[in-house]
C-alpha atoms as a PDB file:
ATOM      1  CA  UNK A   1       4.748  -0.083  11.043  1.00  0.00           C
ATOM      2  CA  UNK A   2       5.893   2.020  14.193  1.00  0.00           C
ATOM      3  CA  UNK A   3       3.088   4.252  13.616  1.00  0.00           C
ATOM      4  CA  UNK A   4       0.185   1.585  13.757  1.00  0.00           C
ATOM      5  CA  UNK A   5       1.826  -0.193  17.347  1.00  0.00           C
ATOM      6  CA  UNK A   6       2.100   3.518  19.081  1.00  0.00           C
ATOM      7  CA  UNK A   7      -1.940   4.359  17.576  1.00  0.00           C
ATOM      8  CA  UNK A   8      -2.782   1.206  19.215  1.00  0.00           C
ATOM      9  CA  UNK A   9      -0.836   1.193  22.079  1.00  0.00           C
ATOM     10  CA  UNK A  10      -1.835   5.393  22.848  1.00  0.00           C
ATOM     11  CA  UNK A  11      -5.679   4.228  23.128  1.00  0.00           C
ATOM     12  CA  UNK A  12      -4.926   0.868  25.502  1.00  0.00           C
ATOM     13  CA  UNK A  13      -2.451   2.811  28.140  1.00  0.00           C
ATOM     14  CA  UNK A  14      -3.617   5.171  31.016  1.00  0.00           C
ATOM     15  CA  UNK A  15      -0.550   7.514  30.429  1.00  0.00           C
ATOM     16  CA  UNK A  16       0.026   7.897  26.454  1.00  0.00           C
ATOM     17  CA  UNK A  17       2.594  10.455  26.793  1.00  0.00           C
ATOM     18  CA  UNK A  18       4.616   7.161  28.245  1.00  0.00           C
ATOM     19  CA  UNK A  19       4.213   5.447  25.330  1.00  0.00           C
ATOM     20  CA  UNK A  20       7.651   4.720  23.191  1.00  0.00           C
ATOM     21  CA  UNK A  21       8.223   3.048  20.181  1.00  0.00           C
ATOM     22  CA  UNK A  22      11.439   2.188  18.503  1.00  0.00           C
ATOM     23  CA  UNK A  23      12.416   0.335  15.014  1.00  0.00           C
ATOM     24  CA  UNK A  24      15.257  -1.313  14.928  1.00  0.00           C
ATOM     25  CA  UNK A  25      15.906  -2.748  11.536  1.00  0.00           C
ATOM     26  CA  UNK A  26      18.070  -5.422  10.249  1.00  0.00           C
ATOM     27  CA  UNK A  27      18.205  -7.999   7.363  1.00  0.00           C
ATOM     28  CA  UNK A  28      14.863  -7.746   5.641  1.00  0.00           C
ATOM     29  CA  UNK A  29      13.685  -7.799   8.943  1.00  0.00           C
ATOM     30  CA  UNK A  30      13.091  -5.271  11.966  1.00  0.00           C
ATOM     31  CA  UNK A  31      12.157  -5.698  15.285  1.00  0.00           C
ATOM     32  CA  UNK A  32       9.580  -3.002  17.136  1.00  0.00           C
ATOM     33  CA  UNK A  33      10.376  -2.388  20.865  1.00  0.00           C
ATOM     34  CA  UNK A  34       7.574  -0.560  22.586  1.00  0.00           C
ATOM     35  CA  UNK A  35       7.863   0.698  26.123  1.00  0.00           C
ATOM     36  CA  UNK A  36       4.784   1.978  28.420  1.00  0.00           C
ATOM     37  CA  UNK A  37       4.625   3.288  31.497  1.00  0.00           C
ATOM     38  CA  UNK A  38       5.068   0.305  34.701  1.00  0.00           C
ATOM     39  CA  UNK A  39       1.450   0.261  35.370  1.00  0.00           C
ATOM     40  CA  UNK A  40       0.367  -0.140  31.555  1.00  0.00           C
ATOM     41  CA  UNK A  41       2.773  -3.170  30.931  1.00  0.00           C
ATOM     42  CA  UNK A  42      -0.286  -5.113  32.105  1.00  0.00           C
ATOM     43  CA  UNK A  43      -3.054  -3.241  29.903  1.00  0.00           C
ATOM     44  CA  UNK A  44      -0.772  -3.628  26.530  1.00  0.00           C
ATOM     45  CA  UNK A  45      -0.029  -7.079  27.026  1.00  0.00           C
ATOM     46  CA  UNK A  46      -3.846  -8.002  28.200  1.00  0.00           C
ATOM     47  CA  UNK A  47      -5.297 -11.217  29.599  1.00  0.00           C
ATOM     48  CA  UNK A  48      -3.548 -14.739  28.982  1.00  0.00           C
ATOM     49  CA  UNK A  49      -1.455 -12.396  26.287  1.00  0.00           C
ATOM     50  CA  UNK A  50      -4.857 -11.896  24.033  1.00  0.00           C
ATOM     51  CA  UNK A  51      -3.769  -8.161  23.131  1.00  0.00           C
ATOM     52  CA  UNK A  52       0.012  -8.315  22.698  1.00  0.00           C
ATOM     53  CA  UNK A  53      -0.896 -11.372  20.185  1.00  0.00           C
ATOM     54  CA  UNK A  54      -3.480  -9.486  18.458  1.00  0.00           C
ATOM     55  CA  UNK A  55      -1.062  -6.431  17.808  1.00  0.00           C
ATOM     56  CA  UNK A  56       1.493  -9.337  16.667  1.00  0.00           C
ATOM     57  CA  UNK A  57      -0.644 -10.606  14.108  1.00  0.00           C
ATOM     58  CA  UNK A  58      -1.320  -6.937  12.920  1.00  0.00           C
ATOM     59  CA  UNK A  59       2.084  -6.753  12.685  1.00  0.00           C
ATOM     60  CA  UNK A  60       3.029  -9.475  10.850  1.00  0.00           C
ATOM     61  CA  UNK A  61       0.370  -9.122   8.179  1.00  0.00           C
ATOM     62  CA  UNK A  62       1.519  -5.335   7.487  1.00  0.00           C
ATOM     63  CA  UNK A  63       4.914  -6.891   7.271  1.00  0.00           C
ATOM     64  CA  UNK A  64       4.355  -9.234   4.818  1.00  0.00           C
ATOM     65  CA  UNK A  65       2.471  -7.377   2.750  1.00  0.00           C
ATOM     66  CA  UNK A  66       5.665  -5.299   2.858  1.00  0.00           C
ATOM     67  CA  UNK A  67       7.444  -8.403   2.300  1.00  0.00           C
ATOM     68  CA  UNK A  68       9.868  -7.876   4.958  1.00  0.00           C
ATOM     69  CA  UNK A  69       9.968  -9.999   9.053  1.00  0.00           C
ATOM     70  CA  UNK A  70       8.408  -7.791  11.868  1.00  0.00           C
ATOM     71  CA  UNK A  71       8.908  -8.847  15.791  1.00  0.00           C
ATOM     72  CA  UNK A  72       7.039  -7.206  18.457  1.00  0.00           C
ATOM     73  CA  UNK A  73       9.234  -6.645  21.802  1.00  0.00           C
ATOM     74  CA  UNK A  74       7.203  -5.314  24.928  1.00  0.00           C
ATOM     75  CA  UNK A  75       9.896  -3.753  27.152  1.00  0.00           C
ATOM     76  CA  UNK A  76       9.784  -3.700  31.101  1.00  0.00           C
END
């Protein structure tokens, strides 16, 4: 699931080398914190949210399909 946020996150951000992603997992669940560069925070999350929701949803229908909980964190 970590590898499909950092593809999409890599082609959004000016400076991809910047681009972090970390899986923390827990009870049938795991939470993905992804970190960009300052200047990026803006182009991941995207206007009125649109983007960060649309890599949500991604998210959470790889998830279940996995039948496990998924939670995108964008970290500052």
């Amino acid at each position: 699931m970590k590898e499909l946020i950092k593809a999409i996150a890599v082609e959004l951000v000016d400076h991809p080398e910047e681009v972090s992603v970390v899986e923390v997992p827990g009870d049938n669940s795991c939470v993905i914190e992804l970190r960009v560069a300052k200047e990026d925070v803006g182009k991941v999350i995207g206007k009125e949210g649109r983007t960060a929701q649309s890599m949500r949803t991604l998210l959470s229908a790889m998830s279940t399909k996995l039948g496990i909980r998924a939670h995108l964190d964008i970290v500052d």
